[in-house]
C-alpha atoms as a PDB file:
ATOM      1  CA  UNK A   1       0.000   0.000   0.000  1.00  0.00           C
ATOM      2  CA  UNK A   2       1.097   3.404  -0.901  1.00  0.00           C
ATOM      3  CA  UNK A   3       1.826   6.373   1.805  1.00  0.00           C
ATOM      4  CA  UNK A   4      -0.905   9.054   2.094  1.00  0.00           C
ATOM      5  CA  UNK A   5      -0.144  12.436   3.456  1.00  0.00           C
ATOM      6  CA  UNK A   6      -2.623  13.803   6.095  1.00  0.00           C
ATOM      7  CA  UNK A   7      -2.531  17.227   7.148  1.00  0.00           C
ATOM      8  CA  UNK A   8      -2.348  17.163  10.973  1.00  0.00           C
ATOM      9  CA  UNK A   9      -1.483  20.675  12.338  1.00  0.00           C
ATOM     10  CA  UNK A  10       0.334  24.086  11.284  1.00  0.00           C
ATOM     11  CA  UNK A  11       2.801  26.228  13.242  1.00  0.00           C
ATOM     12  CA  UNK A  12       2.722  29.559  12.379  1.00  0.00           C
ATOM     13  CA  UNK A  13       6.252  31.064  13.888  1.00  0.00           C
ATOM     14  CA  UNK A  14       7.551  34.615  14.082  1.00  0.00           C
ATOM     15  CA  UNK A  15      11.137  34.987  14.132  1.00  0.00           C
ATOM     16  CA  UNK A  16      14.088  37.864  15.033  1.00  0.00           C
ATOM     17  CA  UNK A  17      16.663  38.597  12.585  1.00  0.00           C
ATOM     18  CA  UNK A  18      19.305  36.254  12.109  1.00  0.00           C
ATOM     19  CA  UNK A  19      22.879  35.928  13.747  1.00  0.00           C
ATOM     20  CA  UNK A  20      24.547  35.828  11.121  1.00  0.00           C
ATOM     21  CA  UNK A  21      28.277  33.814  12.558  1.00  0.00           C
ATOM     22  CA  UNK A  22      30.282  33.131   9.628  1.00  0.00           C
ATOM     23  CA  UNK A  23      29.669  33.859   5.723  1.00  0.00           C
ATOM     24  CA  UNK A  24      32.422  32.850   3.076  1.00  0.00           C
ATOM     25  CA  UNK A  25      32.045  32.504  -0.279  1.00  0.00           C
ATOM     26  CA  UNK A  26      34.558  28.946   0.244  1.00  0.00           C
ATOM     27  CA  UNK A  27      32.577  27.362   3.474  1.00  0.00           C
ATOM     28  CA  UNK A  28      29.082  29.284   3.000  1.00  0.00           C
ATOM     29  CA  UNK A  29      27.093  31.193   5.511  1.00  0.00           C
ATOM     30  CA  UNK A  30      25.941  29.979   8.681  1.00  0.00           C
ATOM     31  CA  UNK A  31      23.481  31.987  11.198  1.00  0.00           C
ATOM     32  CA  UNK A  32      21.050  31.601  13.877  1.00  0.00           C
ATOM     33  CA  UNK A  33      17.535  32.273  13.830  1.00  0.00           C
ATOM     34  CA  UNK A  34      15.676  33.021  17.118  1.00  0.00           C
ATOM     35  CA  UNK A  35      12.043  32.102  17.566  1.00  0.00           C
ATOM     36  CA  UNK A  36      10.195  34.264  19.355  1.00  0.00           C
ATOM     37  CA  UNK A  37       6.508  33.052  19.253  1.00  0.00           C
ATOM     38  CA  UNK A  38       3.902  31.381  17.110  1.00  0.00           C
ATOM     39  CA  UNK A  39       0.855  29.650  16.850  1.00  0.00           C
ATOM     40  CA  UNK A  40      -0.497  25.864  16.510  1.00  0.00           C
ATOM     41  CA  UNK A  41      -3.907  25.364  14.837  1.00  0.00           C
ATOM     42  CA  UNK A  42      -5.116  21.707  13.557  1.00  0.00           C
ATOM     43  CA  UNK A  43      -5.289  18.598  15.287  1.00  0.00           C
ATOM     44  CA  UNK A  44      -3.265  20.199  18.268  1.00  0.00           C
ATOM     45  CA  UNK A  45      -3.601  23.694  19.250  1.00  0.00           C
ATOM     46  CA  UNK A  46      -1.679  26.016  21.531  1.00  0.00           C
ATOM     47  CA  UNK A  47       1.399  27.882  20.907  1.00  0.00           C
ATOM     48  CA  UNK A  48       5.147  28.339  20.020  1.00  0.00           C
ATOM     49  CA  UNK A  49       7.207  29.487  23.263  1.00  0.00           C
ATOM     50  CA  UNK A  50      10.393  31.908  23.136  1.00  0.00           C
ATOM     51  CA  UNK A  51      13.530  30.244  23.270  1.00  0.00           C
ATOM     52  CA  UNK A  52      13.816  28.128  20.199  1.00  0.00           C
ATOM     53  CA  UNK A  53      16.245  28.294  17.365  1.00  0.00           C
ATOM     54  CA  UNK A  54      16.498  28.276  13.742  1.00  0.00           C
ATOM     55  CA  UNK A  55      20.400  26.911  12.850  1.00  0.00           C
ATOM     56  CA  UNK A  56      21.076  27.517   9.126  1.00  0.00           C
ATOM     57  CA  UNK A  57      23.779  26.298   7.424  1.00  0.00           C
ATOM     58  CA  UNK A  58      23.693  27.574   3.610  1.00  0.00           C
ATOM     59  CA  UNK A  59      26.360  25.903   1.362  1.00  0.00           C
ATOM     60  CA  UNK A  60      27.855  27.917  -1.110  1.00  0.00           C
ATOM     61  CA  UNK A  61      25.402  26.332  -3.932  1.00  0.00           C
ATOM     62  CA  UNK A  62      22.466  27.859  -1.799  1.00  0.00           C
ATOM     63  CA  UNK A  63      21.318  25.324  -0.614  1.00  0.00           C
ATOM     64  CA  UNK A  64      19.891  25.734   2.758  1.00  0.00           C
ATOM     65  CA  UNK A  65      20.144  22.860   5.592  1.00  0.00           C
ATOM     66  CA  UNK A  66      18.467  24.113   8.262  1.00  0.00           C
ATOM     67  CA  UNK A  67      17.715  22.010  12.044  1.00  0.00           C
ATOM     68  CA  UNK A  68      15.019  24.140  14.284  1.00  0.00           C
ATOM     69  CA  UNK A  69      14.270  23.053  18.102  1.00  0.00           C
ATOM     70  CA  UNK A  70      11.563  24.863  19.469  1.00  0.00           C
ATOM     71  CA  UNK A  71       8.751  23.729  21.632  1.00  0.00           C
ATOM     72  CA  UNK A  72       4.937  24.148  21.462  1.00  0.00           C
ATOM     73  CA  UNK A  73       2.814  24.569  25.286  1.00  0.00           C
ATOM     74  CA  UNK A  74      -0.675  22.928  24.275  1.00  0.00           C
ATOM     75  CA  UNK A  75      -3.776  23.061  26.567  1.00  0.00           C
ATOM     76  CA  UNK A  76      -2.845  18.958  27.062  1.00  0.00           C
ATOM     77  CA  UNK A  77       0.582  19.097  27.330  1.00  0.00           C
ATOM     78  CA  UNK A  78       4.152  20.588  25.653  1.00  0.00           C
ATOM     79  CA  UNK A  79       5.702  19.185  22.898  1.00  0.00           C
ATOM     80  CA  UNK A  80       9.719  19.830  21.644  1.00  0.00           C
ATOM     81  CA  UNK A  81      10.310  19.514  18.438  1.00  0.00           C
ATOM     82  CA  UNK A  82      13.085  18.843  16.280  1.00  0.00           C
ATOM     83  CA  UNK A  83      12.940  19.534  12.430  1.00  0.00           C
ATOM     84  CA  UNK A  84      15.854  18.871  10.133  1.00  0.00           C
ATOM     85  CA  UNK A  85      15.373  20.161   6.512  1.00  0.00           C
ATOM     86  CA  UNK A  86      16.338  21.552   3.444  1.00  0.00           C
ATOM     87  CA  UNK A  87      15.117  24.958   1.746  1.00  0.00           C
ATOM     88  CA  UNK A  88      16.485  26.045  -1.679  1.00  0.00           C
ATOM     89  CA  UNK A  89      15.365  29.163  -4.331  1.00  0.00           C
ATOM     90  CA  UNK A  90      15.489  29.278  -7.899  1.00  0.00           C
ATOM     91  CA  UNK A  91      19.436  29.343  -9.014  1.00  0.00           C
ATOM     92  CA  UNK A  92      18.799  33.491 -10.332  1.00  0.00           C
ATOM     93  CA  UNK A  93      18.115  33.794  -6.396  1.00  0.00           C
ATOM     94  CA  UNK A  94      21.331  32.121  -4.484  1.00  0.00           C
ATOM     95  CA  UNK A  95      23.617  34.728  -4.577  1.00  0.00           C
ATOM     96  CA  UNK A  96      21.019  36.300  -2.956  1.00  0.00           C
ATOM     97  CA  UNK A  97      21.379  34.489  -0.297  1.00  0.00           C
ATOM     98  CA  UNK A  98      24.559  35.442   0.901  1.00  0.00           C
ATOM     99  CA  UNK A  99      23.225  38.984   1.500  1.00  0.00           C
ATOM    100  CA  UNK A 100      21.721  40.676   4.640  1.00  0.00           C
ATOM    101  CA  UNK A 101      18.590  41.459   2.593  1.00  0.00           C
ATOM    102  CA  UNK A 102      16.326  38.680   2.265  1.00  0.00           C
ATOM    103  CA  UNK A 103      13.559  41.021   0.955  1.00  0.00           C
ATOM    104  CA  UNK A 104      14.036  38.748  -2.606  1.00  0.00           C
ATOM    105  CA  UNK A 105      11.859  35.885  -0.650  1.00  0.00           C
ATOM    106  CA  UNK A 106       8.626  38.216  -1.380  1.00  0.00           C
ATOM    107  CA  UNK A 107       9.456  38.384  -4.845  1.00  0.00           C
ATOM    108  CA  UNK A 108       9.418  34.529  -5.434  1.00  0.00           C
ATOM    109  CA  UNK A 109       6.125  32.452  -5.531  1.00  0.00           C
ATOM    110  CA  UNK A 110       5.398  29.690  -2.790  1.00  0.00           C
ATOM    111  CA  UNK A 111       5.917  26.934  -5.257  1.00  0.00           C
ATOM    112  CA  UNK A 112       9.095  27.865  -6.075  1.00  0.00           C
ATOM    113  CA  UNK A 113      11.274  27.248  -3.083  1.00  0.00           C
ATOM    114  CA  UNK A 114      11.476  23.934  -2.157  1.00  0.00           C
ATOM    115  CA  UNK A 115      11.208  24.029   1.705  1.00  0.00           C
ATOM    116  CA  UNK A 116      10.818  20.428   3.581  1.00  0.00           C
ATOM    117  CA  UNK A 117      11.975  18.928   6.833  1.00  0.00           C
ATOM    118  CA  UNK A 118      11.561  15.906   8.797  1.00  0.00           C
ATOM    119  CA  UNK A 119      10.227  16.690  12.454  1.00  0.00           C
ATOM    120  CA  UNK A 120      10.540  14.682  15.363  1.00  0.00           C
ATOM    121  CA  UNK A 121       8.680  14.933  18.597  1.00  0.00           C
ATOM    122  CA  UNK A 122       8.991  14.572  22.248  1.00  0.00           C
ATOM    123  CA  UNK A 123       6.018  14.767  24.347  1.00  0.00           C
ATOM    124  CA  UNK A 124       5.113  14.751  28.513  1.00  0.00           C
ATOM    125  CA  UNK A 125       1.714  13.277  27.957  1.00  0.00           C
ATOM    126  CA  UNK A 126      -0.181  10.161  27.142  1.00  0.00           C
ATOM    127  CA  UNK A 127      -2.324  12.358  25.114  1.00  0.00           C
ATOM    128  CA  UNK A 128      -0.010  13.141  22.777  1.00  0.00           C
ATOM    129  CA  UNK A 129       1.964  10.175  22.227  1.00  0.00           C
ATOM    130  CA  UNK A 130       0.654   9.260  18.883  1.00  0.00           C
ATOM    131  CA  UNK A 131       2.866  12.287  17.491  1.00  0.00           C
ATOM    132  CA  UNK A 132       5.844   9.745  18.520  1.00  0.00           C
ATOM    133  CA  UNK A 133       4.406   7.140  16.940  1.00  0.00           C
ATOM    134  CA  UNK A 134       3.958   8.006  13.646  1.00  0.00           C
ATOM    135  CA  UNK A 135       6.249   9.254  10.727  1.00  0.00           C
ATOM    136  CA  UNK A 136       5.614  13.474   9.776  1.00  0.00           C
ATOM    137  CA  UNK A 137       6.810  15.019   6.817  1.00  0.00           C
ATOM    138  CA  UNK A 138       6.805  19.070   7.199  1.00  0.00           C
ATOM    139  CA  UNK A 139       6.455  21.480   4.263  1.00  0.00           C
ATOM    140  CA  UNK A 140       7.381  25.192   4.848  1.00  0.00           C
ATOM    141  CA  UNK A 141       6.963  28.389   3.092  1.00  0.00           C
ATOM    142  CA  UNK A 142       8.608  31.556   4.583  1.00  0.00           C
ATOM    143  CA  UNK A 143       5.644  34.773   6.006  1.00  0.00           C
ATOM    144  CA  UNK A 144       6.523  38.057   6.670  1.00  0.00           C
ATOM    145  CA  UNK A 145       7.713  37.909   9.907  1.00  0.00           C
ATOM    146  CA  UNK A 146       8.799  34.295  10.063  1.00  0.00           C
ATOM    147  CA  UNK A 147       7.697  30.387   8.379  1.00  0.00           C
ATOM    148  CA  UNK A 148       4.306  28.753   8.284  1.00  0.00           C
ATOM    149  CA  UNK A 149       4.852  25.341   8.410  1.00  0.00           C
ATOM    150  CA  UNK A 150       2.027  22.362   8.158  1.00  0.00           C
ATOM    151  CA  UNK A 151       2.868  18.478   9.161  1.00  0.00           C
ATOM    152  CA  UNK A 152       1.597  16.004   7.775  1.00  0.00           C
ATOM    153  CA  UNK A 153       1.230  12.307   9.162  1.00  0.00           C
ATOM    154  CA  UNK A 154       1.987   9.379   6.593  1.00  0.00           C
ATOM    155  CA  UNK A 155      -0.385   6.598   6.841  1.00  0.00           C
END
């Protein structure tokens, strides 16, 4: 039987500017990206605490490889998540990237910037132990202010 995609629940998360700590044209750029808030709507519902953080590593290609750890406080519990992904632009847009003016990303249409990750979850209650016990896929698209991002479950 084939995997099906169901969408489960979407974070909605502001961000500060990045921290930008190292950008060569040889080893690529690498900043920090703090998360400052958000919001959960779906199958789970609640909201993105402070404290998290967006680590980017963009190789001189453009290609972004980006691992977030943040955690969400739910009316039924918290959950920490993990998310490990990849984000890239259209090849016109990569040196781009390398700049500290990422107004270009509101030029570009969603559907052209491949943005997926792999979350993983850790929860404190029963109730929300089937997000450990399934595989998610995540599929982002930057906001304004931040990344929407929706799960989905495979079944």
């Amino acid at each position: 039987m084939e995997p099906r995609l169901t969408l489960s629940f979407s974070v909605d998360i502001q961000v500060a500017s990045p921290i930008v700590v190292s950008n060569s044209p040889t080893t690529g750029k690498r900043q920090l990206i703090p998360i400052q808030s958000g919001s959960v709507c779906g199958s789970i519902e609640g909201e993105v605490l402070p404290g998290g953080i967006d680590s980017q590593i963009i190789d001189p290609n453009g290609i972004c490889r980006l691992s977030a750890r943040y955690a969400l406080k739910l009316s039924n519990g918290t959950v920490y998540i993990e998310n490990n992904g990849i984000r890239t632009v259209p090849e016109a847009y990569r040196a781009m990237l390398f700049s500290d003016d990422m107004s270009f990303f509101s030029e570009l249409e969603p559907q052209d910037i491949y943005f997926k990750a792999v979350p993983s979850f850790e929860v404190d209650t029963p109730e929300l132990s089937w997000l450990t016990e399934s595989i998610f896929v995540c599929s982002g698209r930057r906001t304004q202010d931040g990344v929407m991002l929706d799960f989905y479950q495979v079944n």
